[in-house]
PDB file of N, CA and C in Angstrom:
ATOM      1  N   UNK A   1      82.426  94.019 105.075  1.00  0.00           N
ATOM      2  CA  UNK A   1      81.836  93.803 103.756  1.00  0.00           C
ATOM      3  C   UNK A   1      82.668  94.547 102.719  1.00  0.00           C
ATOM      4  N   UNK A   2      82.754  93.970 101.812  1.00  0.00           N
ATOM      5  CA  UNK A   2      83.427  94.704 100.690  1.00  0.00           C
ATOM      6  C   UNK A   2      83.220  94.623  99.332  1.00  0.00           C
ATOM      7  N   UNK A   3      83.186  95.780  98.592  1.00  0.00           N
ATOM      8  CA  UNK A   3      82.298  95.770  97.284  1.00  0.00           C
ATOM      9  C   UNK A   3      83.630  96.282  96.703  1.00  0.00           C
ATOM     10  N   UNK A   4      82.935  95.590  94.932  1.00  0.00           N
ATOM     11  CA  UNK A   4      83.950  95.880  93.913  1.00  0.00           C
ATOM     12  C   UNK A   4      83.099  96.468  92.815  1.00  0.00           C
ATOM     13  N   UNK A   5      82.855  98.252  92.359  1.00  0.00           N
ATOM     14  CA  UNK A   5      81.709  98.276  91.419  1.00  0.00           C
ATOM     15  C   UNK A   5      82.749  98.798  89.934  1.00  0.00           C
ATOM     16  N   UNK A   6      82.154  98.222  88.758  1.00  0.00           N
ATOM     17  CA  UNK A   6      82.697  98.713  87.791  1.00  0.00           C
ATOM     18  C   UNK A   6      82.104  99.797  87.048  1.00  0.00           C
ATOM     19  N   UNK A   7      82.981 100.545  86.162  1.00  0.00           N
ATOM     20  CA  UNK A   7      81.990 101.430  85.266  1.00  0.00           C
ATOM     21  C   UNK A   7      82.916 101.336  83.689  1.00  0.00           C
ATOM     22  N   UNK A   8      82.437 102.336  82.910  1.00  0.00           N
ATOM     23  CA  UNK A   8      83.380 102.573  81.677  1.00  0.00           C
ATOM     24  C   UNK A   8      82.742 101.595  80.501  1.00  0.00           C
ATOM     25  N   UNK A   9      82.035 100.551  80.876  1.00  0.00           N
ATOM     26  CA  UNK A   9      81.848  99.542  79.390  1.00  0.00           C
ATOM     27  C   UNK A   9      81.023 100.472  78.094  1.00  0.00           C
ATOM     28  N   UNK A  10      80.210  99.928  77.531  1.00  0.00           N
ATOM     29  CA  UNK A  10      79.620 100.755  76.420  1.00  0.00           C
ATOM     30  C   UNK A  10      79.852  99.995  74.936  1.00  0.00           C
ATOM     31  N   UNK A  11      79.232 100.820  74.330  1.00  0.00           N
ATOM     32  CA  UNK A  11      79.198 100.099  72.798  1.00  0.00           C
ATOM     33  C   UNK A  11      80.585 101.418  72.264  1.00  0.00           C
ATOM     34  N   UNK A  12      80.834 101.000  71.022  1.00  0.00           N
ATOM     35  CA  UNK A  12      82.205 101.138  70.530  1.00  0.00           C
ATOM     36  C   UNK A  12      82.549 100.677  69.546  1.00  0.00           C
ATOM     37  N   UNK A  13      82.993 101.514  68.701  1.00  0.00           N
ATOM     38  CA  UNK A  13      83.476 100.921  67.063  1.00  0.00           C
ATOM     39  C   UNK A  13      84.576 100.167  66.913  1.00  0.00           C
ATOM     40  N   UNK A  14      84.861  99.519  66.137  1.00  0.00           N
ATOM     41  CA  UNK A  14      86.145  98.761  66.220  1.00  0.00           C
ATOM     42  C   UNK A  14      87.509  99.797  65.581  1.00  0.00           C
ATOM     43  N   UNK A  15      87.942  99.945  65.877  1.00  0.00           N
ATOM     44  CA  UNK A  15      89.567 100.849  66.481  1.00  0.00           C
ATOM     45  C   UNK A  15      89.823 101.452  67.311  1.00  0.00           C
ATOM     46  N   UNK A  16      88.598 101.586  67.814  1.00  0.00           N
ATOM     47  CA  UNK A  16      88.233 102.784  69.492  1.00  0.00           C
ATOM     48  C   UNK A  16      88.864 102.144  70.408  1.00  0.00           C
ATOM     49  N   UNK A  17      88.319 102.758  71.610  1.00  0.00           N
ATOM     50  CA  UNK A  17      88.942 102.552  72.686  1.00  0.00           C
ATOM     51  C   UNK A  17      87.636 102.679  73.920  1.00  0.00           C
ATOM     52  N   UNK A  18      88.302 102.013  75.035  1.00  0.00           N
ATOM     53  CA  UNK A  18      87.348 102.492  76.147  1.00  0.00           C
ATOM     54  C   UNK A  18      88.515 102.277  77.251  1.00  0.00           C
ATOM     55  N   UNK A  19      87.938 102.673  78.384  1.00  0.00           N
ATOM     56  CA  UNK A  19      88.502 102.570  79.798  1.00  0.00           C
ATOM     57  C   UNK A  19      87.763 102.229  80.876  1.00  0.00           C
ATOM     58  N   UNK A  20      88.024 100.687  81.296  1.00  0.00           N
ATOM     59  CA  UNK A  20      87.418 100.459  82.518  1.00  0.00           C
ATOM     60  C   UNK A  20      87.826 100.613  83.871  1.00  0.00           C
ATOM     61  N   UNK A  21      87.079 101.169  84.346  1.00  0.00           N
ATOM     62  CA  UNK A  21      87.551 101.126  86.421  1.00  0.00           C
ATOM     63  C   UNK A  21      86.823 100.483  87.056  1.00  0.00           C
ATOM     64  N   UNK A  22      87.817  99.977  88.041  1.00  0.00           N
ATOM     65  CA  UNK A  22      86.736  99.095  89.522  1.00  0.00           C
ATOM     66  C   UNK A  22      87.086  99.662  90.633  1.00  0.00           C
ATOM     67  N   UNK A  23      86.627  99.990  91.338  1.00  0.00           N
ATOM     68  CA  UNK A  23      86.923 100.455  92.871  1.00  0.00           C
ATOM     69  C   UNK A  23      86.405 100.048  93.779  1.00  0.00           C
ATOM     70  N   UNK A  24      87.469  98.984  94.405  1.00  0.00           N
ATOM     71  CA  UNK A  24      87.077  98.414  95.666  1.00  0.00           C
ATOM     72  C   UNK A  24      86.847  99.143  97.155  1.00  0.00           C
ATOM     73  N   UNK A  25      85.881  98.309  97.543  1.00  0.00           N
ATOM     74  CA  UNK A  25      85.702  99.668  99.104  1.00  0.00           C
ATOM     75  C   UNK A  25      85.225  98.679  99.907  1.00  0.00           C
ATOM     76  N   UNK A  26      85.097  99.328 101.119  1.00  0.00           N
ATOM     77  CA  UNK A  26      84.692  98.235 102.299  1.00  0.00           C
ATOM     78  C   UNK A  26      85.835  98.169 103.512  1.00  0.00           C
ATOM     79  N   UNK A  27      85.900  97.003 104.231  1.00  0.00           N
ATOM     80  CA  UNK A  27      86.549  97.002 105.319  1.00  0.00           C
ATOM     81  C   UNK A  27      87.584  96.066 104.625  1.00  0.00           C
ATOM     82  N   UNK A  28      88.880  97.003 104.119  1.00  0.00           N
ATOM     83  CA  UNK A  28      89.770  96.456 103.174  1.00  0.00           C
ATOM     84  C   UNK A  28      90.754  97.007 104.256  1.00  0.00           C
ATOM     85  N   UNK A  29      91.871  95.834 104.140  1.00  0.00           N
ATOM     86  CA  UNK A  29      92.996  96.215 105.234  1.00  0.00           C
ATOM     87  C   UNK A  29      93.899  96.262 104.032  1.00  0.00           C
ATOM     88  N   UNK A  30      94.294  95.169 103.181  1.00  0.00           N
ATOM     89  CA  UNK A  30      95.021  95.433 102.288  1.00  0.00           C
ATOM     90  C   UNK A  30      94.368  94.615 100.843  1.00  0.00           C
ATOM     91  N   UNK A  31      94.755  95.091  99.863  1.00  0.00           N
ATOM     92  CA  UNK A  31      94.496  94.344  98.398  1.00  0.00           C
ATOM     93  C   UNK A  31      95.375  94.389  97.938  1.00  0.00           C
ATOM     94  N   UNK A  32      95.673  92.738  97.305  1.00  0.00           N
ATOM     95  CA  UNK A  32      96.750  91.921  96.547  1.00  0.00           C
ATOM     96  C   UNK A  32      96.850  92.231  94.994  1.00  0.00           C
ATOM     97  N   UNK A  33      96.814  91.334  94.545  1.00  0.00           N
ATOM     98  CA  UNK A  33      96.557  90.841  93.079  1.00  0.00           C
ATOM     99  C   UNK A  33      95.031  91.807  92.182  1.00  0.00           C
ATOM    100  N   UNK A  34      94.879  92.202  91.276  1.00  0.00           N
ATOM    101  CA  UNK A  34      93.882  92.631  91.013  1.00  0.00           C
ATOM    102  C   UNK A  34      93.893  92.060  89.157  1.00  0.00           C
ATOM    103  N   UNK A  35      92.538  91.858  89.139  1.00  0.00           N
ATOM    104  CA  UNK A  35      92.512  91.288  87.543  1.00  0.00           C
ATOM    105  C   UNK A  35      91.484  91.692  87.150  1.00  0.00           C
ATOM    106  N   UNK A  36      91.482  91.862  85.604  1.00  0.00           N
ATOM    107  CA  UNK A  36      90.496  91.778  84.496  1.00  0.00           C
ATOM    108  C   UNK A  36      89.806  90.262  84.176  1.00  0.00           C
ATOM    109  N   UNK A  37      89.025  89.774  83.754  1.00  0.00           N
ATOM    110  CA  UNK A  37      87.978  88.773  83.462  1.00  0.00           C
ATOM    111  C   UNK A  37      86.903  89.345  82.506  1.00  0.00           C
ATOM    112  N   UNK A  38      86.804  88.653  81.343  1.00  0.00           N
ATOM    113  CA  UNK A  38      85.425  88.465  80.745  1.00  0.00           C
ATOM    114  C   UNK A  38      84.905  87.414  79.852  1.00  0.00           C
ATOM    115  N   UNK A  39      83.799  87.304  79.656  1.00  0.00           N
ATOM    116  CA  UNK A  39      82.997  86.512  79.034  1.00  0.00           C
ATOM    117  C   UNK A  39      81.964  86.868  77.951  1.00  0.00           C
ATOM    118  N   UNK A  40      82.349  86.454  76.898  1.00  0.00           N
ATOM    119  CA  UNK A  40      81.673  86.523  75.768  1.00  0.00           C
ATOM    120  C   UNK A  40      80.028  85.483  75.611  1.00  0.00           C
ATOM    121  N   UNK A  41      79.480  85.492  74.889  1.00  0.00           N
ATOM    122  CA  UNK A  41      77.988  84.508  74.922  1.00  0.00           C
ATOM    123  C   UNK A  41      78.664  83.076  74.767  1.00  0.00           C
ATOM    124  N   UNK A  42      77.800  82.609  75.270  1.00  0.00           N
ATOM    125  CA  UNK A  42      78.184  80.962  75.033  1.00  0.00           C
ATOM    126  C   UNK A  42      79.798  80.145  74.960  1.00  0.00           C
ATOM    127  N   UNK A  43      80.460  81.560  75.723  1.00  0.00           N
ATOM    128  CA  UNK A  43      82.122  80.747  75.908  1.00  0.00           C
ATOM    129  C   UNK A  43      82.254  81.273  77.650  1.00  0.00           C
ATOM    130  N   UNK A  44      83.422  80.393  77.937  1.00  0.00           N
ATOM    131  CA  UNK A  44      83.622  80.709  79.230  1.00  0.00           C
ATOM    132  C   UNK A  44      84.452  81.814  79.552  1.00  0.00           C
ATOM    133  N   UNK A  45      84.446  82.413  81.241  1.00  0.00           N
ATOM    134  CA  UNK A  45      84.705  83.577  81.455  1.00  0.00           C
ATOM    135  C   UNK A  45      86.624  83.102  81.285  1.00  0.00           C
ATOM    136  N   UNK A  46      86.800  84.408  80.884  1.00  0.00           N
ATOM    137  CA  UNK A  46      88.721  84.218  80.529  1.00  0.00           C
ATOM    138  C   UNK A  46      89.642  85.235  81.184  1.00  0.00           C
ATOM    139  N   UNK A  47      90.934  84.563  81.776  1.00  0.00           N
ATOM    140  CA  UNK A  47      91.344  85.764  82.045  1.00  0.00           C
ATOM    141  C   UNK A  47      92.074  87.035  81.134  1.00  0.00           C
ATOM    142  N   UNK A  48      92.079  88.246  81.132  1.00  0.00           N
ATOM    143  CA  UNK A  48      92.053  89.328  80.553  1.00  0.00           C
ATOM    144  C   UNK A  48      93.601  89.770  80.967  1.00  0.00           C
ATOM    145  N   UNK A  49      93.606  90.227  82.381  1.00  0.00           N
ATOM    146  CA  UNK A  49      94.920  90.466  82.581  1.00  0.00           C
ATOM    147  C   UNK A  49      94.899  90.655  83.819  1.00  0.00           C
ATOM    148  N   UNK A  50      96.154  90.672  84.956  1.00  0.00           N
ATOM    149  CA  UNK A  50      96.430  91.044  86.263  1.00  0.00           C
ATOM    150  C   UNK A  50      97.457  91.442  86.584  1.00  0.00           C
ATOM    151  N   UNK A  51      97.431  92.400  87.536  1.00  0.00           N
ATOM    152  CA  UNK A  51      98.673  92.838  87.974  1.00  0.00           C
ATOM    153  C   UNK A  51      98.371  92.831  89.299  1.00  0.00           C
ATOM    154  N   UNK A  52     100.200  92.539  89.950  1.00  0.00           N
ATOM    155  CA  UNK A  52     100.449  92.391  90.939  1.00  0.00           C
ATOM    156  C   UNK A  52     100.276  93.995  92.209  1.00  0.00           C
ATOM    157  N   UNK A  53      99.912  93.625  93.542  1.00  0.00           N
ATOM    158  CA  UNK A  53     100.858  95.162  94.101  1.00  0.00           C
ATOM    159  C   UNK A  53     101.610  95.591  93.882  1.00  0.00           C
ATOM    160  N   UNK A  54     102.445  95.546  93.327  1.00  0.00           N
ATOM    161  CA  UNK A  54     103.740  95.938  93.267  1.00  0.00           C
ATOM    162  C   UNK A  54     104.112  96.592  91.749  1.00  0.00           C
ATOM    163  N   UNK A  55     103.230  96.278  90.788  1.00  0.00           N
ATOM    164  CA  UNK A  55     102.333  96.918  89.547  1.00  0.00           C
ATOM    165  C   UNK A  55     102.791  95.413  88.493  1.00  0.00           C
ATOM    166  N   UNK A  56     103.411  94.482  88.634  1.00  0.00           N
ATOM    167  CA  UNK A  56     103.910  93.552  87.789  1.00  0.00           C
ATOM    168  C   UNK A  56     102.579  93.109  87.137  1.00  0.00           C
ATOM    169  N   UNK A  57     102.093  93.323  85.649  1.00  0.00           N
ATOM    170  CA  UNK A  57     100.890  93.032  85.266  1.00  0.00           C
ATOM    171  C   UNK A  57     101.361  91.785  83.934  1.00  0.00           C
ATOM    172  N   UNK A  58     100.706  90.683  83.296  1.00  0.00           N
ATOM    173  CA  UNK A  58     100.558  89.920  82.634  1.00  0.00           C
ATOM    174  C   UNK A  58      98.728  90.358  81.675  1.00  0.00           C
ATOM    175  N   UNK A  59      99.292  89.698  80.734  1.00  0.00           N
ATOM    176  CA  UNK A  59      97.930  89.596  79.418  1.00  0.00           C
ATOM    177  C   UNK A  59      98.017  88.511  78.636  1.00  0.00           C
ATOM    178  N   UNK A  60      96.233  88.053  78.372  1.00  0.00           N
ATOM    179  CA  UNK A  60      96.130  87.219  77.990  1.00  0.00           C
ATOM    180  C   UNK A  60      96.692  87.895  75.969  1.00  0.00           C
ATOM    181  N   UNK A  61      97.646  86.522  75.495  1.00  0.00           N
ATOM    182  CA  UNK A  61      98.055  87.068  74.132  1.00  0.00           C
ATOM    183  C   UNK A  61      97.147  87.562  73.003  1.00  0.00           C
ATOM    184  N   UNK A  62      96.061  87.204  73.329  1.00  0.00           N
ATOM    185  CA  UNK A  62      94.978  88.130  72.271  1.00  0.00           C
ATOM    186  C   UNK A  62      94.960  89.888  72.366  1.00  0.00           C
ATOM    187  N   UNK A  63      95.399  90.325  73.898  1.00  0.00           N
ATOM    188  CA  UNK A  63      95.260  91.321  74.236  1.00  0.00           C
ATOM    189  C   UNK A  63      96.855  92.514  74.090  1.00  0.00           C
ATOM    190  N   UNK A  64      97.419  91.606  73.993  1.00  0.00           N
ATOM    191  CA  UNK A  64      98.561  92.252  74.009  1.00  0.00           C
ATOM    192  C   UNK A  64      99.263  93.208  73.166  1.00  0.00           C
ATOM    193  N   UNK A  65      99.481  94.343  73.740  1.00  0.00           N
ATOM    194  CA  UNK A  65      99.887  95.466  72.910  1.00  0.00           C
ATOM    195  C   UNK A  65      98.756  96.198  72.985  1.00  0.00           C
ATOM    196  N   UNK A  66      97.249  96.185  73.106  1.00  0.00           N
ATOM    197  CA  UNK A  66      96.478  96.857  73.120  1.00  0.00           C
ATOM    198  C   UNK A  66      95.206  97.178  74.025  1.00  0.00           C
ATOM    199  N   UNK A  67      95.635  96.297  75.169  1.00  0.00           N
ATOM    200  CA  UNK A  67      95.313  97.006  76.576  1.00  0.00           C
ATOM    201  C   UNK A  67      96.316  97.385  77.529  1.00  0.00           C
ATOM    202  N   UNK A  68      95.808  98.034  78.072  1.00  0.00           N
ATOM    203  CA  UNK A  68      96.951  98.036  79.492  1.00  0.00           C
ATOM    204  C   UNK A  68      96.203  97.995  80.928  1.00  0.00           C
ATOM    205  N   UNK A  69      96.668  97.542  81.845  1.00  0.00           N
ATOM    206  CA  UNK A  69      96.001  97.427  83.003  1.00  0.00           C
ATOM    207  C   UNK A  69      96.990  98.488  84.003  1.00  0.00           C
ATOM    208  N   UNK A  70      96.136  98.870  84.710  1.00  0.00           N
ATOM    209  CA  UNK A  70      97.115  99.923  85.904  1.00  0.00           C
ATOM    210  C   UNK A  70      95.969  99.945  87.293  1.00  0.00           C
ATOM    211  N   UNK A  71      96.643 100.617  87.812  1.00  0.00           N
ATOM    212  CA  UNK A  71      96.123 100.346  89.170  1.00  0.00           C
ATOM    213  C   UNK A  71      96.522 101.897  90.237  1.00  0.00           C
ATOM    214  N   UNK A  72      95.654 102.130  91.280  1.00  0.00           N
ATOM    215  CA  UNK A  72      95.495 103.156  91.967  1.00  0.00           C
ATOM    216  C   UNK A  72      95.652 102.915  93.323  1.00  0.00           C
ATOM    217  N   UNK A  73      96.875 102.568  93.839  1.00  0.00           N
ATOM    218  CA  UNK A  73      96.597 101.780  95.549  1.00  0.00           C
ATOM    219  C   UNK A  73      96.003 102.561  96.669  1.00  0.00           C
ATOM    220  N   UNK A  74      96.047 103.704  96.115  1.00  0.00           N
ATOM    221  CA  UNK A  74      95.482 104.978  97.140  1.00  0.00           C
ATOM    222  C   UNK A  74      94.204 104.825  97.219  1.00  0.00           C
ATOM    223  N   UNK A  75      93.831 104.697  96.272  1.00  0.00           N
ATOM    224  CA  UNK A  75      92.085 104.458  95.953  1.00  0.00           C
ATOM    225  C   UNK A  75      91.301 103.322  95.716  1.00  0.00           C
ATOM    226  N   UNK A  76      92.305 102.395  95.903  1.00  0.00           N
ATOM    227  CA  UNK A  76      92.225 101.288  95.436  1.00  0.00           C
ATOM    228  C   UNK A  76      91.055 100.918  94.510  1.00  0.00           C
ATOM    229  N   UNK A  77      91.695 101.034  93.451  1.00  0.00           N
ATOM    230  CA  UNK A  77      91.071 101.290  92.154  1.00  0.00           C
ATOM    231  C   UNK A  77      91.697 100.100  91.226  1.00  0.00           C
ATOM    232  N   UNK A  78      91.375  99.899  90.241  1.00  0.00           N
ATOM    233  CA  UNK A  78      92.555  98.920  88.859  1.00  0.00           C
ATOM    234  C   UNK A  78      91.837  99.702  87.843  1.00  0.00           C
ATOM    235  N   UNK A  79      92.553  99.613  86.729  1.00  0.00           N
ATOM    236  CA  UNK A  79      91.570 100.304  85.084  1.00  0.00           C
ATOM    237  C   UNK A  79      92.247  99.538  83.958  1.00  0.00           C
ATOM    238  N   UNK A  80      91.284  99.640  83.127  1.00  0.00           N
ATOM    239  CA  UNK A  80      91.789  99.044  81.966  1.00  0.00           C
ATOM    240  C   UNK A  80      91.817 100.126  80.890  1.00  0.00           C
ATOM    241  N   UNK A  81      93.065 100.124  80.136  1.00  0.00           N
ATOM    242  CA  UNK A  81      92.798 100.751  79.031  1.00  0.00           C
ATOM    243  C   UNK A  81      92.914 100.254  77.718  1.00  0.00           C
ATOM    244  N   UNK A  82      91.827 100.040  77.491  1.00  0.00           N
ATOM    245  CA  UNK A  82      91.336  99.291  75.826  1.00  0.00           C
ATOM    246  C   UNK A  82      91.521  99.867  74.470  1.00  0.00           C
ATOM    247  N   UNK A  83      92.709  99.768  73.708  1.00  0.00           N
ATOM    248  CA  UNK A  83      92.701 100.736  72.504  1.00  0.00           C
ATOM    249  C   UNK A  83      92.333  99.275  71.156  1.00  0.00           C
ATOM    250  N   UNK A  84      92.502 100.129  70.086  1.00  0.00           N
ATOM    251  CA  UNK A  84      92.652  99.082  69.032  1.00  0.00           C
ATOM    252  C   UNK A  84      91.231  98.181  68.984  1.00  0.00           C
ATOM    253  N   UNK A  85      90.278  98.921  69.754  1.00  0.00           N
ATOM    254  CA  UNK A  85      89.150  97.225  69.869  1.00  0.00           C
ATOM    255  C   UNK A  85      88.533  96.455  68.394  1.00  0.00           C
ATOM    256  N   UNK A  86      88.836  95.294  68.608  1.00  0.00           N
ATOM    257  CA  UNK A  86      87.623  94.399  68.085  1.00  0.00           C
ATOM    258  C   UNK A  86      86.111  93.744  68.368  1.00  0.00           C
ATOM    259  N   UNK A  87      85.651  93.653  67.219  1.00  0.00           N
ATOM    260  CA  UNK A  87      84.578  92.741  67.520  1.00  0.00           C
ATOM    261  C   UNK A  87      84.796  91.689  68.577  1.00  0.00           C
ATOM    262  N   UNK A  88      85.818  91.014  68.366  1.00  0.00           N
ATOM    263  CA  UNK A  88      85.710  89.858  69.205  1.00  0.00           C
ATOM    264  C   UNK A  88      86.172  90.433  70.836  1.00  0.00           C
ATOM    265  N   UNK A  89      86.467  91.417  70.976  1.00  0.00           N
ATOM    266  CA  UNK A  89      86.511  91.751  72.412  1.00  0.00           C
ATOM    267  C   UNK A  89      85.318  92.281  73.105  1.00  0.00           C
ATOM    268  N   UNK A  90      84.430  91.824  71.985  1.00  0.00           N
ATOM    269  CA  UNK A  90      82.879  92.154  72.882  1.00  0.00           C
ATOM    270  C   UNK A  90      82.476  90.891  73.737  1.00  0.00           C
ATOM    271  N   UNK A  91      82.357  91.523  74.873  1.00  0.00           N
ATOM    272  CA  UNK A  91      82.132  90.528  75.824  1.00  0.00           C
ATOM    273  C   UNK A  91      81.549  91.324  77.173  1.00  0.00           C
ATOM    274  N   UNK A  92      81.062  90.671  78.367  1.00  0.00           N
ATOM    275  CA  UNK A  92      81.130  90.934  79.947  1.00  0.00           C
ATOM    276  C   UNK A  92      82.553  91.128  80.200  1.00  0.00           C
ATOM    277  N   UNK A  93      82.772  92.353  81.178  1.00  0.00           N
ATOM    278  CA  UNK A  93      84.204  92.147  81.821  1.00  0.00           C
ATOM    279  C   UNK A  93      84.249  92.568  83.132  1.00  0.00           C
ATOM    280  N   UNK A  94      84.419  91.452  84.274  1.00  0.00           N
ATOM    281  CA  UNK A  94      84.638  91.409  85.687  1.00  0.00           C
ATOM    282  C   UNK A  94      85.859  91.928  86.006  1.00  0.00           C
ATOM    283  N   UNK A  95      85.834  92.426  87.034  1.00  0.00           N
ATOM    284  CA  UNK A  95      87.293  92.788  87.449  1.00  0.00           C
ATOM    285  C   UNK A  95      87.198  91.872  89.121  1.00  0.00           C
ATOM    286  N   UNK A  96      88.157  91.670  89.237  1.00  0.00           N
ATOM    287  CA  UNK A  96      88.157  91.139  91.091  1.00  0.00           C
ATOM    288  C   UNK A  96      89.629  91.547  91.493  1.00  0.00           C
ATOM    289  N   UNK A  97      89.382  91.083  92.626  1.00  0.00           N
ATOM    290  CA  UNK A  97      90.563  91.232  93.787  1.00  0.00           C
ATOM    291  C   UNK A  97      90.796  89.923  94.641  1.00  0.00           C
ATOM    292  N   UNK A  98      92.016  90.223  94.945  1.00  0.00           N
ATOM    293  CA  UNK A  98      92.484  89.533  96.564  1.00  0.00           C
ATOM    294  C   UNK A  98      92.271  90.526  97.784  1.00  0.00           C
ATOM    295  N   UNK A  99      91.309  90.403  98.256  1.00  0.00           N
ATOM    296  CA  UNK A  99      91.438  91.002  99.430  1.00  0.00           C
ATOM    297  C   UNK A  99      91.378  90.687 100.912  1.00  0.00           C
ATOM    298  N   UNK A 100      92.504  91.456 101.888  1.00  0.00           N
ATOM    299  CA  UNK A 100      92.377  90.984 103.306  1.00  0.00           C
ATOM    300  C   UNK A 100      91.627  92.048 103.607  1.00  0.00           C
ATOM    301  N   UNK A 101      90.855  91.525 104.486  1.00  0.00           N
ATOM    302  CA  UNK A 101      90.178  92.605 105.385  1.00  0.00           C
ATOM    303  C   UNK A 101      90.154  93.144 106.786  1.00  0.00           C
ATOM    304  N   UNK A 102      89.786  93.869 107.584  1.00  0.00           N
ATOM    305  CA  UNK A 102      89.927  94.070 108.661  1.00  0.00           C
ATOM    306  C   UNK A 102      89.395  93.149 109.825  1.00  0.00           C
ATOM    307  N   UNK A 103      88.555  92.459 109.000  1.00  0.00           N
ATOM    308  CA  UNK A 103      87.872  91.305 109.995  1.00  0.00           C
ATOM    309  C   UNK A 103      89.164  90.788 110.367  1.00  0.00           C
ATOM    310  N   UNK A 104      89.834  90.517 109.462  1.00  0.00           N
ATOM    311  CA  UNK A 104      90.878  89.182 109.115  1.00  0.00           C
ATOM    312  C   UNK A 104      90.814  87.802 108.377  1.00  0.00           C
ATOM    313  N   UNK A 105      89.721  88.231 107.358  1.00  0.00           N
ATOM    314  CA  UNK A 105      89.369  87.332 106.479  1.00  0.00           C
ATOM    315  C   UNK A 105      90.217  87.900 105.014  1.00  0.00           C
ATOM    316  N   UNK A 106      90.232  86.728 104.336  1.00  0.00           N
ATOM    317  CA  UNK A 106      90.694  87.066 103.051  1.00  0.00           C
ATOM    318  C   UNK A 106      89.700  86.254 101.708  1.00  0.00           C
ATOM    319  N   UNK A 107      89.801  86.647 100.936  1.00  0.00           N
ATOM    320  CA  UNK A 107      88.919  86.126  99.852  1.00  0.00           C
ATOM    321  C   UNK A 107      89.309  86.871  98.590  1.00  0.00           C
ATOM    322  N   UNK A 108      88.537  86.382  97.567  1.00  0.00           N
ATOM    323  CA  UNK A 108      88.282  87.084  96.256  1.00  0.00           C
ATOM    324  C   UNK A 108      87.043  87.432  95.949  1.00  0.00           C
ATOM    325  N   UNK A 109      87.305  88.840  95.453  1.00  0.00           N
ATOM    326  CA  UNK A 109      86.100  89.244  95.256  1.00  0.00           C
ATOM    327  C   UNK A 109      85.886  89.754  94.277  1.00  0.00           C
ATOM    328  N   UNK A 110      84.637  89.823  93.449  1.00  0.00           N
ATOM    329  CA  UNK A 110      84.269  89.829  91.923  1.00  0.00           C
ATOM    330  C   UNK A 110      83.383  91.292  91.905  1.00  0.00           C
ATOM    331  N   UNK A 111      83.721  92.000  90.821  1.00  0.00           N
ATOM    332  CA  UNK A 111      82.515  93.001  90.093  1.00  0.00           C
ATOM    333  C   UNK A 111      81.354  92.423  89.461  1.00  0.00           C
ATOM    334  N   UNK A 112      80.605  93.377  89.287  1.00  0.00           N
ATOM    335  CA  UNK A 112      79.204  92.706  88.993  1.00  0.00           C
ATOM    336  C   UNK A 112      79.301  92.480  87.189  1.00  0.00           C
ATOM    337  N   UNK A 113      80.149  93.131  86.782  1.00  0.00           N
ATOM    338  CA  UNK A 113      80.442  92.871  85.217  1.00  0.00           C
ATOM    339  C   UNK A 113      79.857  94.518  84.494  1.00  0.00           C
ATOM    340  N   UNK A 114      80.763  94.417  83.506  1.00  0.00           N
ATOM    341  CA  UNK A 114      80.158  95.650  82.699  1.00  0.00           C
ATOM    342  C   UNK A 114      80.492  95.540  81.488  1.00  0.00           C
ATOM    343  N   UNK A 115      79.290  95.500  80.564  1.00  0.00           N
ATOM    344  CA  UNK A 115      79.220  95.000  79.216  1.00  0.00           C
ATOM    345  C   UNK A 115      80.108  95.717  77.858  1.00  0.00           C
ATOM    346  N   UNK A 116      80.572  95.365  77.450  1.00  0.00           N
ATOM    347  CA  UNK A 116      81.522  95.965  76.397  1.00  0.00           C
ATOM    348  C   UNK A 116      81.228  95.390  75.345  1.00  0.00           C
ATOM    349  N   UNK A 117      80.828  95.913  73.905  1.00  0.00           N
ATOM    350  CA  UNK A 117      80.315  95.991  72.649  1.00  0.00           C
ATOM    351  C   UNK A 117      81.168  96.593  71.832  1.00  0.00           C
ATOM    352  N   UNK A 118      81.775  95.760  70.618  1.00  0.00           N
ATOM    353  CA  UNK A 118      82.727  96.641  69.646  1.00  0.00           C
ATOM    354  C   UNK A 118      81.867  96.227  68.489  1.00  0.00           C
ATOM    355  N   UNK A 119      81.122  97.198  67.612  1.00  0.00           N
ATOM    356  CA  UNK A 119      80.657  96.766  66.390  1.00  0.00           C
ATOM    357  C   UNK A 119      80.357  98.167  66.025  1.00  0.00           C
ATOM    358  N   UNK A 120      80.136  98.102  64.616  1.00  0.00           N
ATOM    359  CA  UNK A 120      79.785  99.135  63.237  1.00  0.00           C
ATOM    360  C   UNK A 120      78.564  99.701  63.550  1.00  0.00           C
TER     361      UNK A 120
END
């Protein structure tokens, strides 16, 4: 079994900042790919950003320049670091994985979401 829990969301003024973490656990043999995801009301969930094992990360162009994504393979962890925020980056934000496991199954697996609020 393997869980992905997030923390860090919160309400937040617009120029602030926050920092999200996920930390995957469970019967993890190895984890791939790791990404950001969120969803705002009444639009669909989007991707945010991912980086590879190997740390090679991509962002969606709304985000760029003012997050960064990194990652902890020891702990297998990912984080986001959110500077510069806007309103419009208020949204849900999932984080998931690729993960193999010790069973010898592989899948993706999702956080439960953690709400992020940028307003006055």
């Amino acid at each position: 079994q393997v869980q992905l829990v997030e923390s860090g969301g919160g309400l937040v003024q617009p120029g602030g900042s926050l920092r999200l973490s996920c930390a995957a656990s469970g019967t993890i043999r190895n984890i791939n790919a790791m990404g950001w995801y969120r969803q705002a009301p009444g639009k669909q969930r989007e991707l945010v950003t991912a980086i590879t094992s190997g740390g090679s990360a991509n962002y969606a162009d709304s985000v760029k320049g003012r997050f960064t994504i990194s990652r902890d393979n020891a702990k297998n962890t990912v984080y986001l670091q959110m500077n510069s925020l806007k309103p419009e980056d208020t949204a849900v934000y999932y984080c998931n994985a690729g993960i193999s496991t010790t069973l010898g199954t592989s899948n993706i697996y999702w956080g439960q979401g953690t709400q992020v609020t940028v307003s006055s």
